[in-house]
C-alpha atoms as a PDB file:
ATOM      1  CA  UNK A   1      35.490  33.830  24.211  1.00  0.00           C
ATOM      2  CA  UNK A   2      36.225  32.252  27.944  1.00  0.00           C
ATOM      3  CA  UNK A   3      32.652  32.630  28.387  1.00  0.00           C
ATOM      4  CA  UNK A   4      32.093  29.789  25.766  1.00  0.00           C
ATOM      5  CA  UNK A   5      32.765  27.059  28.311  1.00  0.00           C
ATOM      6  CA  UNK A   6      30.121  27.936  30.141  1.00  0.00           C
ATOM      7  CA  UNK A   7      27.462  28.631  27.372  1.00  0.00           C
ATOM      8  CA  UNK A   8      28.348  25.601  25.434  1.00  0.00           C
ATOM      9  CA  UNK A   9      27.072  23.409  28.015  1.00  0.00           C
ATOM     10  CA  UNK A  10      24.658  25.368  29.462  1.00  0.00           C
ATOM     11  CA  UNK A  11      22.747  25.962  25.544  1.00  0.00           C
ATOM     12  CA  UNK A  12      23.133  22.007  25.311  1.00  0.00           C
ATOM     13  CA  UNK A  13      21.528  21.287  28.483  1.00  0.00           C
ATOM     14  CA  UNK A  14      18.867  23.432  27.292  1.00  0.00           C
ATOM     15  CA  UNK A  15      18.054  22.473  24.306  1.00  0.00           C
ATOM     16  CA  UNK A  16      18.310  18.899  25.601  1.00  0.00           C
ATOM     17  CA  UNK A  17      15.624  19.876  28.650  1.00  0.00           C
ATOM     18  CA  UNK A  18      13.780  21.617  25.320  1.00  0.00           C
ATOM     19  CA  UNK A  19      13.786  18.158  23.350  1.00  0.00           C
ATOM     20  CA  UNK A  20      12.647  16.536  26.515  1.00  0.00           C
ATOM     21  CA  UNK A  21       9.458  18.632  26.791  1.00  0.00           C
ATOM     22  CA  UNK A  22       8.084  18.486  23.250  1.00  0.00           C
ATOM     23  CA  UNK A  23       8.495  14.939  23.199  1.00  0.00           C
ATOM     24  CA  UNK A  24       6.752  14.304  26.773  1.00  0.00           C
ATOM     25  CA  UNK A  25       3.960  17.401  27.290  1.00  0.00           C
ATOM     26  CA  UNK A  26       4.041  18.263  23.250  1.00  0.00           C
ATOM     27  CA  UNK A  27       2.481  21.659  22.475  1.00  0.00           C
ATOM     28  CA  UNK A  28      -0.242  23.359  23.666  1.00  0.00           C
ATOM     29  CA  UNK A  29      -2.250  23.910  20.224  1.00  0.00           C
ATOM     30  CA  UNK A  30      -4.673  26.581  19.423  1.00  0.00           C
ATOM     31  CA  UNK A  31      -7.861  26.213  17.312  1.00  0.00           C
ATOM     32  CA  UNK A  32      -6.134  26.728  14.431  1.00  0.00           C
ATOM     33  CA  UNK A  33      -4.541  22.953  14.912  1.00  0.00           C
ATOM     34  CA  UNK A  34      -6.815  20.945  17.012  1.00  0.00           C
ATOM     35  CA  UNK A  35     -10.216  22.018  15.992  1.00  0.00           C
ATOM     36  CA  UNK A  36     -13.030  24.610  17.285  1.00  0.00           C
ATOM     37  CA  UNK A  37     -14.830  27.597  17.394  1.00  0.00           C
ATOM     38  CA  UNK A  38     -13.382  31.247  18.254  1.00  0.00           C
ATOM     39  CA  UNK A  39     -15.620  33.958  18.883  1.00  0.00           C
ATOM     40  CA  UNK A  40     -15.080  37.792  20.315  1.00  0.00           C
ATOM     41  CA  UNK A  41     -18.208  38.916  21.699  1.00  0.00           C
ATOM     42  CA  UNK A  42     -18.734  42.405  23.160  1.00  0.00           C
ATOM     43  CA  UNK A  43     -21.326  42.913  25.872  1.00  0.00           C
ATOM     44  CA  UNK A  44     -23.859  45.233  25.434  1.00  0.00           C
ATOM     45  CA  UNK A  45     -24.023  46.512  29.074  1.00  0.00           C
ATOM     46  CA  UNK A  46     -20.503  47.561  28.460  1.00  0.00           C
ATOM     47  CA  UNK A  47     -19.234  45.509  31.057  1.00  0.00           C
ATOM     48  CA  UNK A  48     -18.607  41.625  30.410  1.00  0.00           C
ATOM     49  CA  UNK A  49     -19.237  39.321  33.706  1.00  0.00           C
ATOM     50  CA  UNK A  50     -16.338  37.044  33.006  1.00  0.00           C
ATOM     51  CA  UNK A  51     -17.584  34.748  35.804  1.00  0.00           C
ATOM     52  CA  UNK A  52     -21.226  34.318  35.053  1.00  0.00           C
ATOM     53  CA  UNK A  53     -20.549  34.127  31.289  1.00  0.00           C
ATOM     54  CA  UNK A  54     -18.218  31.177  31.954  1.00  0.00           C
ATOM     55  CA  UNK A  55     -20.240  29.828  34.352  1.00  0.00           C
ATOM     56  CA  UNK A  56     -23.214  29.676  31.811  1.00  0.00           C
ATOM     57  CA  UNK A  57     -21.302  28.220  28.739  1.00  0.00           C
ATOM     58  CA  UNK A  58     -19.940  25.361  30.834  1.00  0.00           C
ATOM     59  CA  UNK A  59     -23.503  24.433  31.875  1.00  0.00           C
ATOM     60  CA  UNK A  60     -24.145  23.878  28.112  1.00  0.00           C
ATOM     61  CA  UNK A  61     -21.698  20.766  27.944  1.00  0.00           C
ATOM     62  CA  UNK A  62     -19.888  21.648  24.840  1.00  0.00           C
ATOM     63  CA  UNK A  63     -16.546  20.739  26.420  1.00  0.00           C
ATOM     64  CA  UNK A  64     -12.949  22.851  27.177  1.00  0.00           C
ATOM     65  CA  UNK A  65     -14.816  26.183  27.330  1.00  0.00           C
ATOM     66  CA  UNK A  66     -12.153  29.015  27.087  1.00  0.00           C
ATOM     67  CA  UNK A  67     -13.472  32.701  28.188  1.00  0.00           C
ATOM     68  CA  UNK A  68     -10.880  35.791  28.467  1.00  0.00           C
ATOM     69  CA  UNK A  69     -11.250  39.583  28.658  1.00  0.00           C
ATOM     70  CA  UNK A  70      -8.980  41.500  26.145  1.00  0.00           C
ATOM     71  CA  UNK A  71      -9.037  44.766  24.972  1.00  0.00           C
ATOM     72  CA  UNK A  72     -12.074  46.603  26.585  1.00  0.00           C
ATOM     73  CA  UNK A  73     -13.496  45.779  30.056  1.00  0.00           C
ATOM     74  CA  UNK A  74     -16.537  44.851  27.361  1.00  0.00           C
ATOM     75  CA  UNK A  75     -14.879  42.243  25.190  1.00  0.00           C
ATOM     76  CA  UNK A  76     -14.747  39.387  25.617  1.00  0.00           C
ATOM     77  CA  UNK A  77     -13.002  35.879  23.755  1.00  0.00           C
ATOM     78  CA  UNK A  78     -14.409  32.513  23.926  1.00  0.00           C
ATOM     79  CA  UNK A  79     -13.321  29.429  22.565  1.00  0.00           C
ATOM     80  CA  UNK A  80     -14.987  25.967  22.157  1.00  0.00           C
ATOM     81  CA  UNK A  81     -13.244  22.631  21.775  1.00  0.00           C
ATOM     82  CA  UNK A  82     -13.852  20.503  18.905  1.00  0.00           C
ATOM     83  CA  UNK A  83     -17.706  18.738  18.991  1.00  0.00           C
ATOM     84  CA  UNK A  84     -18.573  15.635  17.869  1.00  0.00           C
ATOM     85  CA  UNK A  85     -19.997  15.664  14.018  1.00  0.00           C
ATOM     86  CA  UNK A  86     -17.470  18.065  12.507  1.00  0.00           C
ATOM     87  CA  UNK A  87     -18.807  20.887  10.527  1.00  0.00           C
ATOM     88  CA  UNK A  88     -22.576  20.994  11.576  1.00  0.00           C
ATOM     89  CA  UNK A  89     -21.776  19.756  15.522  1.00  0.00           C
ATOM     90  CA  UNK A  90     -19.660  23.358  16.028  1.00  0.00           C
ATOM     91  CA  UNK A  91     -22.238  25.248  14.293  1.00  0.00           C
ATOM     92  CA  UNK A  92     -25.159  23.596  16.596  1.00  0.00           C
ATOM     93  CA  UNK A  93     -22.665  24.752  19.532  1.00  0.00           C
ATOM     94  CA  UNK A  94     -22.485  28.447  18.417  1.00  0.00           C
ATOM     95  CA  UNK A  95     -26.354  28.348  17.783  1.00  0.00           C
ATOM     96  CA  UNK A  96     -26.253  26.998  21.857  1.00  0.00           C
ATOM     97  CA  UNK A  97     -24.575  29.967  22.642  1.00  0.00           C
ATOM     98  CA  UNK A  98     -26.053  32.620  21.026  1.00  0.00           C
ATOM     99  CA  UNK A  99     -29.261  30.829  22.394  1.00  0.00           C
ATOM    100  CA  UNK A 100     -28.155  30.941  26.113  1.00  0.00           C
ATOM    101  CA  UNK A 101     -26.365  34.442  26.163  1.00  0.00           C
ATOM    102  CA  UNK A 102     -29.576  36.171  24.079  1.00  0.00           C
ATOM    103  CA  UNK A 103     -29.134  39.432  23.528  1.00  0.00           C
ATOM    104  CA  UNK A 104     -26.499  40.168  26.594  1.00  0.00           C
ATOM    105  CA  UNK A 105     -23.754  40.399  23.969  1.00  0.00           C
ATOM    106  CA  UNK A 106     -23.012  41.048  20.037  1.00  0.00           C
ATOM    107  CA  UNK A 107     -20.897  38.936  17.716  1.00  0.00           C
ATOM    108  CA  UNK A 108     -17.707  40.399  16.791  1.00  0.00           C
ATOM    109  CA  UNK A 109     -16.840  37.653  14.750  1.00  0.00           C
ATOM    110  CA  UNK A 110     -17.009  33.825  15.314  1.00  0.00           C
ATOM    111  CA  UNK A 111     -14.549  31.406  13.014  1.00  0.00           C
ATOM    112  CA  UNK A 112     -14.946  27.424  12.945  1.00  0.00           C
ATOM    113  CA  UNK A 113     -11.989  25.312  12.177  1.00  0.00           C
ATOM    114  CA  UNK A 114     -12.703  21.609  11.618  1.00  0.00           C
ATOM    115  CA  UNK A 115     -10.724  18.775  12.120  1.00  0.00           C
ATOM    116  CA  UNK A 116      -9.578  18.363   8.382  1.00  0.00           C
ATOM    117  CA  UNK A 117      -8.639  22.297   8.244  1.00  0.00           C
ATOM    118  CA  UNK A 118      -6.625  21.446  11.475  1.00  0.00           C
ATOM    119  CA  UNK A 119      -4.790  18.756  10.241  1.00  0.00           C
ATOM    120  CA  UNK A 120      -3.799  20.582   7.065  1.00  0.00           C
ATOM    121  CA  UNK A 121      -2.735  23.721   9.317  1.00  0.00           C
ATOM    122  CA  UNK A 122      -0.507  21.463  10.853  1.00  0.00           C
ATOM    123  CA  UNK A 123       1.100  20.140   8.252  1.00  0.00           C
ATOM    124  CA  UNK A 124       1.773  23.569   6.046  1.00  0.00           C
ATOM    125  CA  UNK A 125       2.983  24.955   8.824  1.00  0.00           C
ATOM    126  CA  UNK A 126       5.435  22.327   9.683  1.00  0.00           C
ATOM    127  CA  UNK A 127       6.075  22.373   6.251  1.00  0.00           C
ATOM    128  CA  UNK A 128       6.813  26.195   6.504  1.00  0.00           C
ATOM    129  CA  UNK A 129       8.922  25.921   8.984  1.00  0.00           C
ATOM    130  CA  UNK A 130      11.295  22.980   7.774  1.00  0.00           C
ATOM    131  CA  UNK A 131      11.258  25.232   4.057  1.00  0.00           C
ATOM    132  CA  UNK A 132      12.420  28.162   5.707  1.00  0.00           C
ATOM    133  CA  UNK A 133      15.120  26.607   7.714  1.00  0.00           C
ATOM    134  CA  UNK A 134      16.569  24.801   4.449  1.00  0.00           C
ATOM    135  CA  UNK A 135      16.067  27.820   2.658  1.00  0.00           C
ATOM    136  CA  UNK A 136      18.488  29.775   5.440  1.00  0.00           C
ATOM    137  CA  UNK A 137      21.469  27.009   5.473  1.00  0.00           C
ATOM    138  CA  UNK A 138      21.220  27.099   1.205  1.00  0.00           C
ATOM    139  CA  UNK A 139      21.944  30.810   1.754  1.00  0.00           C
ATOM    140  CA  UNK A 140      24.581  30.338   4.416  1.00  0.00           C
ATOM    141  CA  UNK A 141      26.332  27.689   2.729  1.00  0.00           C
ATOM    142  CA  UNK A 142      26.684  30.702  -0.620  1.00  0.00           C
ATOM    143  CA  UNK A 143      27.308  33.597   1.735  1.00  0.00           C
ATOM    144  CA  UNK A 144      29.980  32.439   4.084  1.00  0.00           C
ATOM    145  CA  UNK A 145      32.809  30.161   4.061  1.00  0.00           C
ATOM    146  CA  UNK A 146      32.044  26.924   5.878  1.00  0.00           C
ATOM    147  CA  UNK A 147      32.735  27.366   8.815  1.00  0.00           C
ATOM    148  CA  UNK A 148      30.775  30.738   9.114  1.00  0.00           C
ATOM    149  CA  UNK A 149      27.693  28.914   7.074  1.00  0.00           C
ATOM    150  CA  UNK A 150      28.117  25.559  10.262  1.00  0.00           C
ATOM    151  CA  UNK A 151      28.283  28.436  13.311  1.00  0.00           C
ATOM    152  CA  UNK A 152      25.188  30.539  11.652  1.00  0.00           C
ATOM    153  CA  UNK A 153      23.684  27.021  11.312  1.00  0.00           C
ATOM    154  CA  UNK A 154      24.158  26.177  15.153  1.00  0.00           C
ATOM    155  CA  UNK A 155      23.078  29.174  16.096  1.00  0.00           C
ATOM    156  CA  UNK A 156      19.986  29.390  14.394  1.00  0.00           C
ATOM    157  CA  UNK A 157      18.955  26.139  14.974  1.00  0.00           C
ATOM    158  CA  UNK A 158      19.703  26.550  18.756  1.00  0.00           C
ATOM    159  CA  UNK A 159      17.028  29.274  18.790  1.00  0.00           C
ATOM    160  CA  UNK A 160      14.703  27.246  16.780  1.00  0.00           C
ATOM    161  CA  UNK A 161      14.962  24.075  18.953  1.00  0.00           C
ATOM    162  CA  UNK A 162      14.818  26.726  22.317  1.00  0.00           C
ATOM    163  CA  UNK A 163      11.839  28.490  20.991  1.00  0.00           C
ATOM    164  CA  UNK A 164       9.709  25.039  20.620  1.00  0.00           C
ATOM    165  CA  UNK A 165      11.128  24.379  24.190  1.00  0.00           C
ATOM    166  CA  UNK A 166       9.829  27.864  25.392  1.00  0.00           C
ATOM    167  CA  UNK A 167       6.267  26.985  23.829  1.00  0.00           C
ATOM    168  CA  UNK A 168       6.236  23.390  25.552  1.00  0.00           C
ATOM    169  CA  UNK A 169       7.316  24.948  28.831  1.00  0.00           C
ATOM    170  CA  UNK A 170       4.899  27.793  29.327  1.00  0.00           C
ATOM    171  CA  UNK A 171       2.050  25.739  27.363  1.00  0.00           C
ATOM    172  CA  UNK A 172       1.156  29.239  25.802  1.00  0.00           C
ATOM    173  CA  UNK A 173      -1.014  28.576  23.074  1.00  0.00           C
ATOM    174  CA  UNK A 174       0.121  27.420  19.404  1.00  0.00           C
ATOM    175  CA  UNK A 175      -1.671  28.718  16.648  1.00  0.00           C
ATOM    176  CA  UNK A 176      -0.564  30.339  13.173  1.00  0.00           C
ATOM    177  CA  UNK A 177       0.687  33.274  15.151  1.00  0.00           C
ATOM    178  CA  UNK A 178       3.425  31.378  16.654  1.00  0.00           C
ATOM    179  CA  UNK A 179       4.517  29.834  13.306  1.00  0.00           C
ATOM    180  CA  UNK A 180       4.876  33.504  12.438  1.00  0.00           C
ATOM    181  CA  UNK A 181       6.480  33.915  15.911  1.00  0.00           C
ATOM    182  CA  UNK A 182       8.704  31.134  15.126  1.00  0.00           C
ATOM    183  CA  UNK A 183       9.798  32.251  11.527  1.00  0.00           C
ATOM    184  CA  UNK A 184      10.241  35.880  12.628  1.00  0.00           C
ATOM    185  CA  UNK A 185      12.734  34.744  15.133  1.00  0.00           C
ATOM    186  CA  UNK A 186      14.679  33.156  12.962  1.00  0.00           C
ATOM    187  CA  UNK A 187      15.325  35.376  10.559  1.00  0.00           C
ATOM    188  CA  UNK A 188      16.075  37.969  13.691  1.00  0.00           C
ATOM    189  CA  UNK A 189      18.696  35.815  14.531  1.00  0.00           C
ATOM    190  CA  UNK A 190      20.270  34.740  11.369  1.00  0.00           C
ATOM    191  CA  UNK A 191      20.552  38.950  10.799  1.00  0.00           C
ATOM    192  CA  UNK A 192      22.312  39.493  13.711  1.00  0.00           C
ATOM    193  CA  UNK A 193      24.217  36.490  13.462  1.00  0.00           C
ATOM    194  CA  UNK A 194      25.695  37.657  10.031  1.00  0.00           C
ATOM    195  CA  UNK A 195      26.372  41.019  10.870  1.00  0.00           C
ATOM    196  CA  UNK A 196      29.030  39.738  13.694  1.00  0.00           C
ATOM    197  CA  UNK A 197      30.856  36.956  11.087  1.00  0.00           C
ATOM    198  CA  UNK A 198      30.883  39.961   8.313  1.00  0.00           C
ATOM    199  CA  UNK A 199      32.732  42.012  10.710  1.00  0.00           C
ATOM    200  CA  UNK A 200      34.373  38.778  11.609  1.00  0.00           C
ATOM    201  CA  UNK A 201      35.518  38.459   8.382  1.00  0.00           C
ATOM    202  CA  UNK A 202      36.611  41.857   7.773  1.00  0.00           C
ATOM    203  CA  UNK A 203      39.033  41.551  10.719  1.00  0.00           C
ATOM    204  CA  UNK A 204      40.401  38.571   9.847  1.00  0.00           C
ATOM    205  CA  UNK A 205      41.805  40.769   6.962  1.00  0.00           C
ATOM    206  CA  UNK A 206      43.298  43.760   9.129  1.00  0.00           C
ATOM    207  CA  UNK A 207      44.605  41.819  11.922  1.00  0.00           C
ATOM    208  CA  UNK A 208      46.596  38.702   9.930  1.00  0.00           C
ATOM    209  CA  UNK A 209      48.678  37.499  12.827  1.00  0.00           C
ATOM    210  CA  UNK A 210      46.211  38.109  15.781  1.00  0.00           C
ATOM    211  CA  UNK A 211      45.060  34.791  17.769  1.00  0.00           C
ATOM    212  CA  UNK A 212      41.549  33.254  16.782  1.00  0.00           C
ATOM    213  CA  UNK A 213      39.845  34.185  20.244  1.00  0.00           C
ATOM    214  CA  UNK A 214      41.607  37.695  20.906  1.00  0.00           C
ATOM    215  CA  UNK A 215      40.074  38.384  17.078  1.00  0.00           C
ATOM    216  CA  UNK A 216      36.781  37.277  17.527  1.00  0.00           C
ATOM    217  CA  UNK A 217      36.426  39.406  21.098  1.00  0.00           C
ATOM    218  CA  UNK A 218      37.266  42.238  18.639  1.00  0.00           C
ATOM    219  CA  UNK A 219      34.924  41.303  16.486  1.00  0.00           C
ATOM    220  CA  UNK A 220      32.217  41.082  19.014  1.00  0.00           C
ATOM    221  CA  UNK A 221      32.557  44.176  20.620  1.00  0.00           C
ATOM    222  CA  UNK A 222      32.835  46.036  17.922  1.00  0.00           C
ATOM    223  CA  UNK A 223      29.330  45.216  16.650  1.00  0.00           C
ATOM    224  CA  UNK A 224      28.095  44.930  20.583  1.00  0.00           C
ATOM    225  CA  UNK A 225      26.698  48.573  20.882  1.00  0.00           C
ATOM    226  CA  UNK A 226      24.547  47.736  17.281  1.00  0.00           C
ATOM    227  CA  UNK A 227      23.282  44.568  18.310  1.00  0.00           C
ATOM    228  CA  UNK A 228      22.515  45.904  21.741  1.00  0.00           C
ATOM    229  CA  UNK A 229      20.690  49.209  21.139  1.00  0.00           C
ATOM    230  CA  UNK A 230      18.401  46.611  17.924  1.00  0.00           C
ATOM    231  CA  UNK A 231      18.001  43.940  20.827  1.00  0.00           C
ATOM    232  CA  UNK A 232      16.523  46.703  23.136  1.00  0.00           C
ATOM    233  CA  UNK A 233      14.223  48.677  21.032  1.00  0.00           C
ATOM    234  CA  UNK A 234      12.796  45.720  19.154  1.00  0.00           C
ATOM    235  CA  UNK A 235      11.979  44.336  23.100  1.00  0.00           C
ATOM    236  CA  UNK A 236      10.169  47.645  24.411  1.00  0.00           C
ATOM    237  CA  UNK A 237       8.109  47.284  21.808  1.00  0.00           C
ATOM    238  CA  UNK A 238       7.367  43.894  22.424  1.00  0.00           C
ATOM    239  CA  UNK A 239       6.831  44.806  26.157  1.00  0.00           C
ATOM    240  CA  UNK A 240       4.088  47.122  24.853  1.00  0.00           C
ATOM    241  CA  UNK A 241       2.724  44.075  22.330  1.00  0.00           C
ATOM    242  CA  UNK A 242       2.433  42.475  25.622  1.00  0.00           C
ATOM    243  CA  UNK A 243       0.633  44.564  27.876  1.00  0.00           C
ATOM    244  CA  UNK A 244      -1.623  46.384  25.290  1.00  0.00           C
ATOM    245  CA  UNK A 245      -2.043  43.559  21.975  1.00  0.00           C
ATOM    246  CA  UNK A 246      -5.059  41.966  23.596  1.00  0.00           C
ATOM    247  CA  UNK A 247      -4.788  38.117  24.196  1.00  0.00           C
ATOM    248  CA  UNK A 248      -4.683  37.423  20.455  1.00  0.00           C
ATOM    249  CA  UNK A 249      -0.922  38.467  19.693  1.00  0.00           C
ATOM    250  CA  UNK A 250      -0.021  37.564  23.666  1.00  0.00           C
ATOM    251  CA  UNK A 251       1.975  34.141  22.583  1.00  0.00           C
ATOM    252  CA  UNK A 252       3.012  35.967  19.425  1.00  0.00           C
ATOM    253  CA  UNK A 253       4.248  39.065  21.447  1.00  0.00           C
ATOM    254  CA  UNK A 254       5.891  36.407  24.368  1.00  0.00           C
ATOM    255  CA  UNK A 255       7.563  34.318  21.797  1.00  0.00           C
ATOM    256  CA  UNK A 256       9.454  37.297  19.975  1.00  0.00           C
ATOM    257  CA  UNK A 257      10.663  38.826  23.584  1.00  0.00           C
ATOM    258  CA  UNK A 258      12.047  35.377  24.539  1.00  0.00           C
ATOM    259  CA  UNK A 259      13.361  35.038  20.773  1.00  0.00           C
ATOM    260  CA  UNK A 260      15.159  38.263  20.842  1.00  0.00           C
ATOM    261  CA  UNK A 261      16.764  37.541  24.074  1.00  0.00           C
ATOM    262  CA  UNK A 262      18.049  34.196  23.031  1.00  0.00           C
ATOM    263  CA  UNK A 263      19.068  35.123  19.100  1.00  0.00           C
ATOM    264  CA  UNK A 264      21.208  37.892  20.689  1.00  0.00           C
ATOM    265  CA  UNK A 265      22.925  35.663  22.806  1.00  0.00           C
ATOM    266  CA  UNK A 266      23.411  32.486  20.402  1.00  0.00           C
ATOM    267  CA  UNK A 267      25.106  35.581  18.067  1.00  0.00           C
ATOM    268  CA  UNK A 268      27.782  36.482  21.056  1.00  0.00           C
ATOM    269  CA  UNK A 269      28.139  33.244  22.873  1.00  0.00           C
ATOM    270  CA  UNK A 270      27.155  30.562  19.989  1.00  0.00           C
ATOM    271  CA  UNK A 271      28.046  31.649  16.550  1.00  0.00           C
ATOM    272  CA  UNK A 272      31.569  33.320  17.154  1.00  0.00           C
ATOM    273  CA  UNK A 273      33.097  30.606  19.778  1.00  0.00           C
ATOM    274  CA  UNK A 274      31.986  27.570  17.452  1.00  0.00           C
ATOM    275  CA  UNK A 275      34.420  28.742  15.059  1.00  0.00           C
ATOM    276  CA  UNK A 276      37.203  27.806  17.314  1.00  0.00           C
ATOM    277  CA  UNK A 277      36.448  24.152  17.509  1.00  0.00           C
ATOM    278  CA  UNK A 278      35.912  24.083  13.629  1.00  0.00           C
ATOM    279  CA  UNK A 279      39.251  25.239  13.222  1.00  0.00           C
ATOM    280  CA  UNK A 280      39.071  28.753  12.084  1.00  0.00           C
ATOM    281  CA  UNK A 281      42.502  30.332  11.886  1.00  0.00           C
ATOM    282  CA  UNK A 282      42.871  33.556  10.262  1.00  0.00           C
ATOM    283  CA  UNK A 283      46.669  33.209   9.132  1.00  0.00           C
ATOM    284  CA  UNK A 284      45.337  30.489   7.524  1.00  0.00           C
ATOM    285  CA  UNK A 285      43.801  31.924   4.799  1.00  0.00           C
ATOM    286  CA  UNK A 286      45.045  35.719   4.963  1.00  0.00           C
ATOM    287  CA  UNK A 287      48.618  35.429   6.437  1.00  0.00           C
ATOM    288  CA  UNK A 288      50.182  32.168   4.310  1.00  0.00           C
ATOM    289  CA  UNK A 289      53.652  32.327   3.612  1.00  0.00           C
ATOM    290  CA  UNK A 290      55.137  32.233   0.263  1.00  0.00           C
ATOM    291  CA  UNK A 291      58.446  31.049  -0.658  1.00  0.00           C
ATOM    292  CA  UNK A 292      60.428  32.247  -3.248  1.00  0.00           C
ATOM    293  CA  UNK A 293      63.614  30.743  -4.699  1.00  0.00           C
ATOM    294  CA  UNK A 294      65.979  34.240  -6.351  1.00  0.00           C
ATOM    295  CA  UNK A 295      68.877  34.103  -7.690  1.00  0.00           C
ATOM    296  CA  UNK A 296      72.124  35.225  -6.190  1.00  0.00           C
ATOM    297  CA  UNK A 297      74.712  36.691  -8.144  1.00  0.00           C
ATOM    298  CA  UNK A 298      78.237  36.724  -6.568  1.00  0.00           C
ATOM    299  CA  UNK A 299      81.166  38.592  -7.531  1.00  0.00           C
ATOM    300  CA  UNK A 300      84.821  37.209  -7.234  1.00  0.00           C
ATOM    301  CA  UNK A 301      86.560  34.407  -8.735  1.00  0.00           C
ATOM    302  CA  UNK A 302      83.571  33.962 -11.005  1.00  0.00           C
ATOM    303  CA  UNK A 303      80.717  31.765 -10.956  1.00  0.00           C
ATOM    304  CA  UNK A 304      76.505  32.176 -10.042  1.00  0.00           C
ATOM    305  CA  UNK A 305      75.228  30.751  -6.563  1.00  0.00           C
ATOM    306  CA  UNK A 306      71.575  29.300  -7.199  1.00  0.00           C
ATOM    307  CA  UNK A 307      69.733  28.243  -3.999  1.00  0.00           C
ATOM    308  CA  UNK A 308      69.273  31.006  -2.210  1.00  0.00           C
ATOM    309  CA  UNK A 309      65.653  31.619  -0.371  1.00  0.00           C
ATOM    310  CA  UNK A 310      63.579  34.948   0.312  1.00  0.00           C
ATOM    311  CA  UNK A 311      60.368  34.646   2.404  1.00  0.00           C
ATOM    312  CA  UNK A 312      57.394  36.866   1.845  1.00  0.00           C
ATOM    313  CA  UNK A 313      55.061  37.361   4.930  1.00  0.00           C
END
């Protein structure tokens, strides 16, 4: 819990620097958002030429021209920027290119996204973002008392907010894989974030009297070895997403490393130290005193002494 003077700042800073970047570079959107044509071609040779491929589709003047390997040395991705004339003006650019390449390579599969699909990608998947998010404080607010239900808030909006931050920074490309990316994470994080308040909670019960920081280090470390050995096997497998997925899961694969490095820190350094400042006391609520007035009975001259006082811990 000393450690939250430190992260405090340093997750604000952050997620100021994140702000910062969406609002001056924005993202760097996929097909899926802005418009264009995606095709995986496979050469026939069995080797693709990445650099004579690319240099033939940008003498065609279609625009940003996008060519990567992935997968086999023979496969090959290429994307095309949104042409002018919508619908027909991207399917006169894939005739172009099946035109110029002949029969070097085969068609995998080739998907056009217009401008009006983009535009309504864009806003259902805002849309599923901001519906998730309200959907995860509604079951907060039911699940934990409120101050639990404002630190799991924090927390999982601090990944959210660093996430978007991560995408603006590394200008990885965002498609409908990173809104899956994005909702993934935070439903990674809210889980680990409400395993440490339950066992919060549980020893808030046991240990009555104990300070609010000693309690929650407790806490912590007694789910640390859980969250730690989840944290690490969920990221090998990422780091094999990474190096073997092909280019089409890369920002997918990326985001989720970055998310499960940051959700398992806003759980340790984020979720449990907030309760602090909101006031979280567990004598408070487990550990009241009640006073009872008894009745004393005294023997002698005669007579009954009311008044007297008995505390129960």
């Amino acid at each position: 819990m000393r450690f939250r003077r430190l992260s405090f700042p340093f997750s604000a800073v952050l997620s100021v620097i994140s702000v910062v970047l969406f609002l001056s570079f924005g993202m760097n959107f996929g097909i899926d958002f802005r418009g264009g044509t995606a095709m995986e071609l496979r050469a026939v040779s069995g080797t693709a030429d990445l650099a004579k491929l690319r240099g033939t589709l940008e003498g065609l003047n279609l625009g940003d021209v996008e060519v990567q390997g992935f997968g086999r040395p023979s496969d090959v991705a290429v994307r095309v920027g949104l042409q002018p004339g919508g619908g027909p003006g991207q399917e006169a650019a894939v005739a172009k290119i099946k035109s110029a390449l002949g029969t070097s390579y085969t068609y995998r599969s080739v998907n056009v996204v217009g401008p009006r699909v983009s535009g309504e990608l864009v806003q259902s998947g805002t849309l599923g973002i901001v519906a998730s998010v309200v959907a995860v404080l509604v079951y907060l607010w039911f699940r934990f008392e409120w101050q639990f239900a404002i630190g799991a808030v924090i927390a999982t909006l601090h990944d959210l907010v660093l996430t978007i931050g991560f995408f603006a920074f590394t200008r990885l490309e965002f498609d409908m894989t990173s809104i899956a990316a994005i909702l993934t994470i935070v439903g990674y994080s809210l889980n680990d974030t409400v395993v440490v308040l339950d066992r919060i909670r549980e020893m808030m019960k046991k240990y009555k009297k104990m300070p609010t920081s000693e309690l929650l280090d407790i806490s912590i470390n007694t789910t640390l070895s859980r969250t730690v050995m989840t944290s690490m096997t969920t990221f090998l497998a990422l780091v094999a997403l990474v190096g073997l997925g092909g280019h089409v899961i890369r920002s997918f694969s990326l985001a989720m490393m970055f998310g499960v490095v940051i959700g398992t820190y806003s759980s340790i350094f984020i979720a449990a130290p907030v309760l602090i400042y909101l006031g979280l006391r567990s004598e408070n609520r487990y550990g009241k005193q009640e006073v009872e007035t008894v009745e004393v009975t005294a023997s002698g001259t005669g007579g009954t002494v009311n008044g007297g006082t008995k505390a129960l811990a």
